[in-house]
Protein backbone atom coordinates (compact mmCIF):
# COMPACT_ATOMS: atom_id res chain seq x y z
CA UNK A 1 -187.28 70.57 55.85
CA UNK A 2 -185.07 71.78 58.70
CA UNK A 3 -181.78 70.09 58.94
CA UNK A 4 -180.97 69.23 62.32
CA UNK A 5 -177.48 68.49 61.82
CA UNK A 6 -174.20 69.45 59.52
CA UNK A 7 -172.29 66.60 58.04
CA UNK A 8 -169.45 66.21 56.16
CA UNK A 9 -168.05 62.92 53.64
CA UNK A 10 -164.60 62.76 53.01
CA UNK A 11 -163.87 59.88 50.55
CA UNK A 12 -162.20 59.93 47.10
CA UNK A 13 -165.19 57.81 45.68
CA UNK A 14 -168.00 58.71 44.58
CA UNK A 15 -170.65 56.53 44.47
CA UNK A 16 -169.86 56.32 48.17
CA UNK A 17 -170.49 59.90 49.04
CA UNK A 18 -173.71 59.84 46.83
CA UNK A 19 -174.60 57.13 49.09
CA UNK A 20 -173.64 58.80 52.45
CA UNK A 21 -175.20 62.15 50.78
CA UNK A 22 -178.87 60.34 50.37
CA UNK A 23 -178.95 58.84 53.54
CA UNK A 24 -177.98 62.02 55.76
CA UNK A 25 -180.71 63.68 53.77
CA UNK A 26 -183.16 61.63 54.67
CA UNK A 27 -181.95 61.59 58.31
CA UNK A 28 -182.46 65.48 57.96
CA UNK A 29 -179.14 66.93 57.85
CA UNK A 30 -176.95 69.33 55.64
CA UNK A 31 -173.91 67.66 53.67
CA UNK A 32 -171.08 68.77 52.33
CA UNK A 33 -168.58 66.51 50.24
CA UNK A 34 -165.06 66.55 49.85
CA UNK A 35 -163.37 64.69 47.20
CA UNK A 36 -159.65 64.59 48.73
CA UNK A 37 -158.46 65.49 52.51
CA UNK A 38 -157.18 68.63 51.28
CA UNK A 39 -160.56 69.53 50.24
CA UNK A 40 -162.34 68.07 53.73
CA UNK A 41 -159.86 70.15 55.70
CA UNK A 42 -160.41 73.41 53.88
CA UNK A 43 -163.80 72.55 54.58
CA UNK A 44 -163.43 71.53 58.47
CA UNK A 45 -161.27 74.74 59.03
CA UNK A 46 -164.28 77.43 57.75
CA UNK A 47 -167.52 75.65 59.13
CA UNK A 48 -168.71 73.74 62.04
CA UNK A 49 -169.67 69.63 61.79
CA UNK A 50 -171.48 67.62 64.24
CA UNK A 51 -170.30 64.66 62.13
CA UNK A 52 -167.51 63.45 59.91
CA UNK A 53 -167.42 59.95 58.15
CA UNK A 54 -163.93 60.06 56.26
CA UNK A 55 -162.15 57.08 54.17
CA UNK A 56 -160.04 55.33 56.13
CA UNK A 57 -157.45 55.14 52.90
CA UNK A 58 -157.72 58.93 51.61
CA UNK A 59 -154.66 59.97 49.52
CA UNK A 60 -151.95 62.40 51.45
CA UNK A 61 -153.01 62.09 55.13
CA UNK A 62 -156.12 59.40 55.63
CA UNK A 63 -158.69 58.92 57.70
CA UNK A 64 -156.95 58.59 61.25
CA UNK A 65 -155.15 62.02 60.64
CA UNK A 66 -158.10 63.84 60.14
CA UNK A 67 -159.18 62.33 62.87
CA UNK A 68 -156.35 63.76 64.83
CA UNK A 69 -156.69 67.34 63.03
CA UNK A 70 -160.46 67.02 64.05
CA UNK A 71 -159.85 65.98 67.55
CA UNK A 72 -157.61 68.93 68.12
CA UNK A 73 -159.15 71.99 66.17
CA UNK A 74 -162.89 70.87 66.86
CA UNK A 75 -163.30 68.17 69.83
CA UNK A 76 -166.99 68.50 69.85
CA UNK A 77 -167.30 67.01 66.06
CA UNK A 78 -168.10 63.37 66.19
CA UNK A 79 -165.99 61.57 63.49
CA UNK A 80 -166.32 58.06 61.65
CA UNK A 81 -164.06 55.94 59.49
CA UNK A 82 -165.55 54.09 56.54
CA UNK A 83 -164.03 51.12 55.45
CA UNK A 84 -164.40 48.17 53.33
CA UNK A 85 -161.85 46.20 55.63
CA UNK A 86 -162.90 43.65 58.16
CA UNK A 87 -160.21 43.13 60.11
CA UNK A 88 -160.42 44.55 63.55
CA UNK A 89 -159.44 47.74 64.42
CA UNK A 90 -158.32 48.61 68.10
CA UNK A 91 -160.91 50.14 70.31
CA UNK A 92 -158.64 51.90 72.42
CA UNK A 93 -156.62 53.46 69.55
CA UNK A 94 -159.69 54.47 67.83
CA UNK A 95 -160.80 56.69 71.08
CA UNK A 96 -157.57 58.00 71.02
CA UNK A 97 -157.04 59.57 68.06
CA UNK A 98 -160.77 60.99 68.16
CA UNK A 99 -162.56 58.25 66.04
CA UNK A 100 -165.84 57.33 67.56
CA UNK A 101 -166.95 54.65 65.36
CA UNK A 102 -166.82 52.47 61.87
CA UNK A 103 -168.68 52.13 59.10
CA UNK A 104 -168.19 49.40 56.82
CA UNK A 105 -168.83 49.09 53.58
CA UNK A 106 -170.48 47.59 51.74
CA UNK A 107 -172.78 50.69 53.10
CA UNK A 108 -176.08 50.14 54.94
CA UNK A 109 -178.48 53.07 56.13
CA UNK A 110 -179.59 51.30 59.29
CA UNK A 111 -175.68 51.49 60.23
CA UNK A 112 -175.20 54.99 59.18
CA UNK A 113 -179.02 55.76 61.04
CA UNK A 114 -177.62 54.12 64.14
CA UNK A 115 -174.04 55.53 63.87
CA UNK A 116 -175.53 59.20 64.02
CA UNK A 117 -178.51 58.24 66.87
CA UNK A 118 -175.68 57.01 68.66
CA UNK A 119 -173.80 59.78 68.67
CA UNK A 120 -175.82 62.72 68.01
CA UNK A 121 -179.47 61.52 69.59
């Protein structure tokens, strides 16, 4: 099967980004992992994502500073946070620094399906 998009998981955990991995798959795209933001960087700098979904607590930078790196070295790369925290988090900050949505844990497909429809069509 064709994939019809490139993805990549950022998230120290992995049960979580076996969990992302199986769902993108099934939504037809290719995904890469990274276990650690050095790792997702290294991986943002040398090839092209439509998508990121990155920890919102990854050790050494975290999610919103990817975001930022993102933002600024490829603006056309959507990017989520994933979170297990249910507080809110500000809209307007969010949009900011680059982050176009949330994804809460525990993790559903119909959110992660509707995350990437949203964003990608």
């Amino acid at each position: 099967m064709e994939s019809y998009f490139n993805a990549l998981i950022i998230d120290d955990n992995f049960d979580v980004r076996a969990t992302f991995r199986k769902a993108l798959n099934r939504l037809g795209c290719t995904v890469k992992e990274a276990e650690n933001t050095e790792k997702g960087i290294s991986e943002l700098s040398t090839t092209y994502f439509n998508i990121v979904f990155a920890a919102l607590c990854v050790k050494n930078i975290g999610a919103r500073g990817i975001a930022r790196w993102v933002k600024s070295n490829s603006p056309s790369t959507k990017f989520f946070i994933i979170t297990s925290w249910k507080g809110q988090l500000e809209e307007h900050i969010l949009s900011v620094e680059g982050i176009h949505g949330v994804i809460h844990k525990p993790l559903l497909f119909t959110e992660i399906r509707d995350a990437l429809l949203e964003q990608l069509g």
